[in-house]
Protein backbone atom coordinates (compact mmCIF):
# COMPACT_ATOMS: atom_id res chain seq x y z
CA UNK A 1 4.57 81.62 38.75
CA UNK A 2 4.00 81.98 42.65
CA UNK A 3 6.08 78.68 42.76
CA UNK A 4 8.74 79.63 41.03
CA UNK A 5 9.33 82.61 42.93
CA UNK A 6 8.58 81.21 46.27
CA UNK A 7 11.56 78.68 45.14
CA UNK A 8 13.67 81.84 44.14
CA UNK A 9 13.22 83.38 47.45
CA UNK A 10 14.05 79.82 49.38
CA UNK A 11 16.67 79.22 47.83
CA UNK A 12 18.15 82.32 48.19
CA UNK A 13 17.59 82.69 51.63
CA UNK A 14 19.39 79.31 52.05
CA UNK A 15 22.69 81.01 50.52
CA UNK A 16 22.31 84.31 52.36
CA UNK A 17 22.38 81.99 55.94
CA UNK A 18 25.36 80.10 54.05
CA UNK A 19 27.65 82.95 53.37
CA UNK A 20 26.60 84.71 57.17
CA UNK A 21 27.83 81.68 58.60
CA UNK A 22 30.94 81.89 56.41
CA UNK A 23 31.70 85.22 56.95
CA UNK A 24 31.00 85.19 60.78
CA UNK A 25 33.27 82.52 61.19
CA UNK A 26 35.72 84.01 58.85
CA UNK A 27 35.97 81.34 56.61
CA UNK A 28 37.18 81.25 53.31
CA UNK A 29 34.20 81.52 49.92
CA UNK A 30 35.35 78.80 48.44
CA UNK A 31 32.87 76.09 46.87
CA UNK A 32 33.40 73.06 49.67
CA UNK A 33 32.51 75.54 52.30
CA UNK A 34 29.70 77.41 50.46
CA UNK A 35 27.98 73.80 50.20
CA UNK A 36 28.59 72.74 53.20
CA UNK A 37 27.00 75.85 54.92
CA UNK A 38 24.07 75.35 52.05
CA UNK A 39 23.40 71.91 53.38
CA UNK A 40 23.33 73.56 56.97
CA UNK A 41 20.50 75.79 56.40
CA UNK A 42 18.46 73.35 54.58
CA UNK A 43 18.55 71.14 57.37
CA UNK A 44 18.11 68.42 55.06
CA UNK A 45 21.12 66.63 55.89
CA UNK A 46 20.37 65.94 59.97
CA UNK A 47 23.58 64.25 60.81
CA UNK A 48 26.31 67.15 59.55
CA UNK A 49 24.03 69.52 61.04
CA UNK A 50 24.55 67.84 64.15
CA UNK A 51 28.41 67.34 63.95
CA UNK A 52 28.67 71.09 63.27
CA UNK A 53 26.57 72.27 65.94
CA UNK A 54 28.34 69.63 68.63
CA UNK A 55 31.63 70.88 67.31
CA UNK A 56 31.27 74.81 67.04
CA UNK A 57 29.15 74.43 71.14
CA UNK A 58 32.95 72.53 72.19
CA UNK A 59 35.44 74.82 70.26
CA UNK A 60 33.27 77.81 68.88
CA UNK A 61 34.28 77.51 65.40
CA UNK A 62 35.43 75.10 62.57
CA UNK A 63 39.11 74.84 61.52
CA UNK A 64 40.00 73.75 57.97
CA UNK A 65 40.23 69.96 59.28
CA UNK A 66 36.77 69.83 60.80
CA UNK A 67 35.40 71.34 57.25
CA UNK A 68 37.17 68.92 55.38
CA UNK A 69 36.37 65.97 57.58
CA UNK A 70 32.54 66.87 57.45
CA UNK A 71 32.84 67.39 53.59
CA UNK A 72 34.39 63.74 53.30
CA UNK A 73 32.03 62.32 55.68
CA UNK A 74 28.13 63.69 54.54
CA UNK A 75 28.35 65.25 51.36
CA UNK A 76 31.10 63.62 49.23
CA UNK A 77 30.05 60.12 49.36
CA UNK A 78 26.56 61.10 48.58
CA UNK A 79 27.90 62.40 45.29
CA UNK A 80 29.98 59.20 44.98
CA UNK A 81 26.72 56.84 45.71
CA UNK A 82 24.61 58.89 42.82
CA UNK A 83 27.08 59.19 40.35
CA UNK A 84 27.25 55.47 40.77
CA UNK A 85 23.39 54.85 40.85
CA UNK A 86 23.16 56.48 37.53
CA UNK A 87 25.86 54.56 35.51
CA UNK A 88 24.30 51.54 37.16
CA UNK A 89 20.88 52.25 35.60
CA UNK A 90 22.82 53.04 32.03
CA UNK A 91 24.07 49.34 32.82
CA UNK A 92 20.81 47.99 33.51
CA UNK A 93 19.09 49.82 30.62
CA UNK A 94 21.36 48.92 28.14
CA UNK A 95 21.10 45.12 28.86
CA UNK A 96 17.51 45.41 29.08
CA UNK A 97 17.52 46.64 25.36
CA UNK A 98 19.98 43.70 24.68
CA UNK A 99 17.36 41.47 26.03
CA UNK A 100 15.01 43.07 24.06
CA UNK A 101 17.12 42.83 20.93
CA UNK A 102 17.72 38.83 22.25
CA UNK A 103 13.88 38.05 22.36
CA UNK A 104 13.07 39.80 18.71
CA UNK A 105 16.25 37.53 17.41
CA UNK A 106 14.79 34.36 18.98
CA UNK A 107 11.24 35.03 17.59
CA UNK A 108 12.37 35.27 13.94
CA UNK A 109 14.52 32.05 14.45
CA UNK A 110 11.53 30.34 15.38
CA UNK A 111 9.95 32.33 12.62
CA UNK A 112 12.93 30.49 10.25
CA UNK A 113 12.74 27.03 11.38
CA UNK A 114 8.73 26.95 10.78
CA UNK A 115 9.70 28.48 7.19
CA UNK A 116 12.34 25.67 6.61
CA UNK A 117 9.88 22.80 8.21
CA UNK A 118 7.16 24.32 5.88
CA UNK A 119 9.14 24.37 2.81
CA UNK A 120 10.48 20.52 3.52
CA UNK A 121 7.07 19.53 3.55
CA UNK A 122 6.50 21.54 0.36
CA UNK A 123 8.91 20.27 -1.49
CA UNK A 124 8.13 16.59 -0.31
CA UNK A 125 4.61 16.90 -1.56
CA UNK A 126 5.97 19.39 -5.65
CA UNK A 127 4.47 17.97 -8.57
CA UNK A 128 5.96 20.45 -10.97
CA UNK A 129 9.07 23.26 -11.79
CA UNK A 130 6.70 26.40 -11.20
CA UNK A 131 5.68 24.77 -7.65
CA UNK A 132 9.37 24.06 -6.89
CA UNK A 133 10.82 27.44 -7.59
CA UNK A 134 7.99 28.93 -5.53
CA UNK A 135 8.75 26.98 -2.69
CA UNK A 136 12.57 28.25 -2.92
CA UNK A 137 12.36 31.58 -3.39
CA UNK A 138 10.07 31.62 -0.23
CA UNK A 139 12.70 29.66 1.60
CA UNK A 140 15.71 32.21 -0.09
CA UNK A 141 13.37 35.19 1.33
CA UNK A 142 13.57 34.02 4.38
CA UNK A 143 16.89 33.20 5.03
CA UNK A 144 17.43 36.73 3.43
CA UNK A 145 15.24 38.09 6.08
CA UNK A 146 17.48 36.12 8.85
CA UNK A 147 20.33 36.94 7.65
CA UNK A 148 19.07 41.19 8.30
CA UNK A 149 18.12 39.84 11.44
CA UNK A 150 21.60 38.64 12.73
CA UNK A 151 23.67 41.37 11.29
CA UNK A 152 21.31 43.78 12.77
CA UNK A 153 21.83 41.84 15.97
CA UNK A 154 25.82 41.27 15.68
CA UNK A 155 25.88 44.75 15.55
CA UNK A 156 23.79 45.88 18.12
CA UNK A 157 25.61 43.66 20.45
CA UNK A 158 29.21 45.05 19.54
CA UNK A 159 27.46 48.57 20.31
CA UNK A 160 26.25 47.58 23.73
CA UNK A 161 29.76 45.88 24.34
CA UNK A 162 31.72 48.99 23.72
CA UNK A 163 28.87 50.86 26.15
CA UNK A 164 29.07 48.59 28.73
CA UNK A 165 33.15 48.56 28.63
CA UNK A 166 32.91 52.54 28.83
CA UNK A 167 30.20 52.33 31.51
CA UNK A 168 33.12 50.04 33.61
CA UNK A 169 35.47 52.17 33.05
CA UNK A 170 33.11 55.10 33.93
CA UNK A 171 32.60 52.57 37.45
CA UNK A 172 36.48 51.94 37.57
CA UNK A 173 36.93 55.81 37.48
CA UNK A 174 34.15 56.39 40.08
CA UNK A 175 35.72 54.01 42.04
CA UNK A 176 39.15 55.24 42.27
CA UNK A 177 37.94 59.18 42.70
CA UNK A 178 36.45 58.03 45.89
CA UNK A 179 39.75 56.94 47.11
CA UNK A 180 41.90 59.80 46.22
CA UNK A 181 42.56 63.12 48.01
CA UNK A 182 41.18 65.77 45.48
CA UNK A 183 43.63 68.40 47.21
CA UNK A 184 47.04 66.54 47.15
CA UNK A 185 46.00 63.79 44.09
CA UNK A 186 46.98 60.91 46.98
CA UNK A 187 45.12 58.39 48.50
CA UNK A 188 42.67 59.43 51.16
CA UNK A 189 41.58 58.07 54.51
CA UNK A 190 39.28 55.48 53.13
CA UNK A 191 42.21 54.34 50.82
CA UNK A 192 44.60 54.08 53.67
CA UNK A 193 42.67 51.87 56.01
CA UNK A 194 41.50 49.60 52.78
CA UNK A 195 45.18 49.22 51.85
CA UNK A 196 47.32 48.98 55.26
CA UNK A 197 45.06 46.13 56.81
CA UNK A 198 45.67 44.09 53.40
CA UNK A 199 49.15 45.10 53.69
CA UNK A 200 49.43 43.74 57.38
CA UNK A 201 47.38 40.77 56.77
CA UNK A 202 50.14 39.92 54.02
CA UNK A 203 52.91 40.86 55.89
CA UNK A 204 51.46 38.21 58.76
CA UNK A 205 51.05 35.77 56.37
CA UNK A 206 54.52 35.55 54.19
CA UNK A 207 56.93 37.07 57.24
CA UNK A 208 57.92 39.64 55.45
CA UNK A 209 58.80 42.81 56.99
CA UNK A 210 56.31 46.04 57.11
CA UNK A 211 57.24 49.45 57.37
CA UNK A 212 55.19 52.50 58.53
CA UNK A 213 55.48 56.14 57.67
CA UNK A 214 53.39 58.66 59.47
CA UNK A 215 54.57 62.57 59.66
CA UNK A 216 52.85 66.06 60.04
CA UNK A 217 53.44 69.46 58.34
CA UNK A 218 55.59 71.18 60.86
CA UNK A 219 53.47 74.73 62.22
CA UNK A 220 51.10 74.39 59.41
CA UNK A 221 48.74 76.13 61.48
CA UNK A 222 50.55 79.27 61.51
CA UNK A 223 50.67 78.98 58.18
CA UNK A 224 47.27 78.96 57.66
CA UNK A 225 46.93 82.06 59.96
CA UNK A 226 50.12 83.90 58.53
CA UNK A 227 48.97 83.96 55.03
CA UNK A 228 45.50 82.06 54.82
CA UNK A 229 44.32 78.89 53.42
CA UNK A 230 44.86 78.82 49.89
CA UNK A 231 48.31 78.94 50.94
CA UNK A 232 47.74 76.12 53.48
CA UNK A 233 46.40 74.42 50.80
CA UNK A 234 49.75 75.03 48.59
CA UNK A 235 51.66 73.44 51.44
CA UNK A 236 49.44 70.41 51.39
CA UNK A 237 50.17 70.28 47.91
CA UNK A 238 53.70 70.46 48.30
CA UNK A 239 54.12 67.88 50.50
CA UNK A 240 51.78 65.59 48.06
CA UNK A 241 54.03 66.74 45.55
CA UNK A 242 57.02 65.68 47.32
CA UNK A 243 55.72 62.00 48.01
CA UNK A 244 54.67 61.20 44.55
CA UNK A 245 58.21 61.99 43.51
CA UNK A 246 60.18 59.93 46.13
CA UNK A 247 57.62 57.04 46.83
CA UNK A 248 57.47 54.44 43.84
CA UNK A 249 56.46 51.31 43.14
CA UNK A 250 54.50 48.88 45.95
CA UNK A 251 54.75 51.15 48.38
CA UNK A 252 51.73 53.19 49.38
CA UNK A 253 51.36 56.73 49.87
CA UNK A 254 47.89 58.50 50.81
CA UNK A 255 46.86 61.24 53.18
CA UNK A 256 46.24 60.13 56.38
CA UNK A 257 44.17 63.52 58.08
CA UNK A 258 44.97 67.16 58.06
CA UNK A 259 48.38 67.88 57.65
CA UNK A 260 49.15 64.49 58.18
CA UNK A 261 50.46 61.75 55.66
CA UNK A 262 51.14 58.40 55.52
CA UNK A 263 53.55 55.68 53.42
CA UNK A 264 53.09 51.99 54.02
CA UNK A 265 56.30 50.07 52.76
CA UNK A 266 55.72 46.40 52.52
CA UNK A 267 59.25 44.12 52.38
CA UNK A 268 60.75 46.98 53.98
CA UNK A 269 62.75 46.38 56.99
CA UNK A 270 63.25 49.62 60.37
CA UNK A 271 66.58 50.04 58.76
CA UNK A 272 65.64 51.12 54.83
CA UNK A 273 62.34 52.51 55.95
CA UNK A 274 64.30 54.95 57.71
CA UNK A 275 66.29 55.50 54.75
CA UNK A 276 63.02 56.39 52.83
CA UNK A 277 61.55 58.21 55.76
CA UNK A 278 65.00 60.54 56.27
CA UNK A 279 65.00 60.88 52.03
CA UNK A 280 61.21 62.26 52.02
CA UNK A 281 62.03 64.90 54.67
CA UNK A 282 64.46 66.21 52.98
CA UNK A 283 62.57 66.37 49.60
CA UNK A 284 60.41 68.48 51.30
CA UNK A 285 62.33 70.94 53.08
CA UNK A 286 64.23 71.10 49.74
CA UNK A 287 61.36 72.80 47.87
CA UNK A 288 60.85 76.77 48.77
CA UNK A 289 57.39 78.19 49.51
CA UNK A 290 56.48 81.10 47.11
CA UNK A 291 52.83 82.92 47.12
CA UNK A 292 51.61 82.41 43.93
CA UNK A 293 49.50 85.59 43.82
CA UNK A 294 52.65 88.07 45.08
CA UNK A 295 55.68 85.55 44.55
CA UNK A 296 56.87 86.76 48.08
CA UNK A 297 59.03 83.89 49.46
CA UNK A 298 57.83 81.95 52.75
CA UNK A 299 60.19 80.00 53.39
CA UNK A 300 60.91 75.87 53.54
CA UNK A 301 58.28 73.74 55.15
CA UNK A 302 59.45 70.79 57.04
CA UNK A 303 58.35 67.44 58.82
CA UNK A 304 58.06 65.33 61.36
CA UNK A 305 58.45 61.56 60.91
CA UNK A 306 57.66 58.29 63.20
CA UNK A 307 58.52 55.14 61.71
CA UNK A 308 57.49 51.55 63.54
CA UNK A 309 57.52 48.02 61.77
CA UNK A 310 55.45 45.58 62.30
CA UNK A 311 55.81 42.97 64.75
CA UNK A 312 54.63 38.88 65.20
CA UNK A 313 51.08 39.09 66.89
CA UNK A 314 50.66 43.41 65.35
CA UNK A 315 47.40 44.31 64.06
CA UNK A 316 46.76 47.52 62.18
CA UNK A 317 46.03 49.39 65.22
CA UNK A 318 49.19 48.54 67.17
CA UNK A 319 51.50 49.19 64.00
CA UNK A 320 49.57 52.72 63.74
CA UNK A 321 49.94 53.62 67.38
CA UNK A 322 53.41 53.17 67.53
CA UNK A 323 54.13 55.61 64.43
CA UNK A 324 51.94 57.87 65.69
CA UNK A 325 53.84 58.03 69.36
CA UNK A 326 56.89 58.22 67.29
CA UNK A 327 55.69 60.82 65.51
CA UNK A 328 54.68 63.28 68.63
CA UNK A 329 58.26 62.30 70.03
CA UNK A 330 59.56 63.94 66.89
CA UNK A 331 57.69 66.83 67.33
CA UNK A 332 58.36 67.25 70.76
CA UNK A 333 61.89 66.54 70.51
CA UNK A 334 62.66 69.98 68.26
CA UNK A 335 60.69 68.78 64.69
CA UNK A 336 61.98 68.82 61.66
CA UNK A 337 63.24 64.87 62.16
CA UNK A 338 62.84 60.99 62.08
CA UNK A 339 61.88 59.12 65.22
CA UNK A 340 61.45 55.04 65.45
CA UNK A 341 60.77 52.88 67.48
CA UNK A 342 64.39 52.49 68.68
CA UNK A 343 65.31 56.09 69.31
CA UNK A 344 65.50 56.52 73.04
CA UNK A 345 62.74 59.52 72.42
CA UNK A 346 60.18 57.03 71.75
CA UNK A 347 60.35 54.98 74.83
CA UNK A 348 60.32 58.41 77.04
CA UNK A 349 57.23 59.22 74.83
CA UNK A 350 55.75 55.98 75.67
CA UNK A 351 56.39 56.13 79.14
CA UNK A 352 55.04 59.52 79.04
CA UNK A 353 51.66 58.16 77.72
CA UNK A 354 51.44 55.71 79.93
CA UNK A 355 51.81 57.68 83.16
């Protein structure tokens, strides 16, 4: 009993230092953060303790980025890598049993063949009817017996195949949850940088053109500040919204950071990926921004877009930079627009950067 309550009290002073730390740095309750902070005050998890810590001594507090970066990093996987452990052992236990099954199968087979070997000699050696017929309906048992044996097998194996398909699936599922933004339903980092080098390394290979997409939520900052996260997080959704109903096809979509996004658009020359780029923007800015829980009207969000294409001797990196510097052109040349590589904005901005 002193156990139990020595837990109760642990564990409760671990969520009384989680929602301090929540409520001095005026974060929002919400489960991501509650864990996170959870994790803090154990202490068990040295390496987010020590991101947070560097992080709040250089900036003195944590912005809805850093919290969702830190989530991705140290505690998401970790759910990932169990969830994964466990259907692993459910594979490995259920072939175990159909090795099991296997070895009990092979052991009455052998058990068969000494029955048919026994009753060949039998018969060989029958002086009369009554012997005979003994000697059969031994032999008729026993193929009786067999015959249990491999139904009883045939089905157990269709059972284990129909787990084992359901435990792939299960995998498959796994899998592609720990490539998706749970926010926006998009790809996330992890799925960006897996699919943009194969991308490039295709692109390289056949000479086809390569198009990139990067853009940020215009003053999505103030709109966390203005009227909080949750309608941060509407804006996010928005924007995910948007993509999923303009991007089809080949072409990939995930979120890139933040506010920001990303489209890679393989066989797509400067020219149409403009086209696409110039389309998505004003998708967005075409939906209007209500609060759900008043239905007060905030307005349009917009975007900013860099485009660059890929170029003989690119690698991922180079391809990236140059969106991104096309990007922070748009945004310092007024927002709300499309900036390539062509625009006279983006060689100023690459000057810039290089002075």
């Amino acid at each position: 009993m002193i156990k139990v309550l020595d837990e109760h009290e642990r564990t409760l002073a671990f969520a009384e230092v989680a929602l301090g730390q929540i409520r001095s740095l005026r974060q929002t309750a919400i489960p991501r953060n509650y864990e996170i902070w959870y994790v803090y005050a154990t202490g068990y998890n040295a390496p987010l303790n020590k991101i947070i810590n560097e992080t709040l001594a250089r900036s003195g507090k944590l912005t809805e980025a850093d919290l969702e970066q830190i989530y991705e990093t140290y505690l998401s996987h970790i759910k990932t890598t169990d969830r994964i452990d466990k259907v692993g052992a459910r594979v490995v236990g259920e072939i175990d049993d159909v090795v099991k099954v296997l070895g009990e199968a092979l052991g009455m087979t052998g058990a068969y063949d000494s029955s048919l070997s026994d009753a060949a000699e039998k018969l060989s050696s029958a002086e009369s009817r009554d012997q005979i017929k003994a000697i059969v309906e031994a032999l008729l048992r026993s193929t009786s017996e067999m015959r249990e044996t491999n139904k009883a097998l045939e089905d157990r194996l269709t059972l284990s195949k129909n787990e084992i398909s359901n435990l792939q699936q299960s995998l498959e599922a796994i899998r592609a949850e720990s490539l998706t933004d749970p926010l926006t339903g998009l790809g996330n980092r992890k799925y960006f940088d897996r699919m943009i080098g194969m991308a490039v390394q295709s692109a390289l290979a056949s000479g086809e053109p390569l198009s990139l997409l990067l853009f940020d939520i215009d003053h999505f900052k103030s709109f966390n500040d203005s009227y909080g996260h949750l309608t941060g997080d509407q804006v996010l959704r928005l924007v995910g919204l948007s993509l999923k109903q303009t991007i089809k096809g080949q072409d990939i979509t995930a979120r890139y950071g933040g506010e920001e996004f990303a489209v890679v658009l393989p066989n797509t020359a400067m020219r149409q990926a403009l086209t696409v780029a110039d389309h998505i923007r004003r998708a967005v800015m075409a939906k209007e921004l209500k609060k759900k829980s008043t239905g007060e009207i905030l307005g349009r969000v917009t975007i900013s877009v860099g485009v660059s294409m890929l170029r003989e001797g690119d690698d991922t990196d180079a391809l990236i930079e140059r969106a991104d510097a096309c990007l922070y052109a748009a945004k310092r040349n007024g927002r709300n627009r499309v900036i390539c590589e062509a625009d006279p904005e983006f060689a100023v901005e690459s000057h810039s950067r290089v002075a």
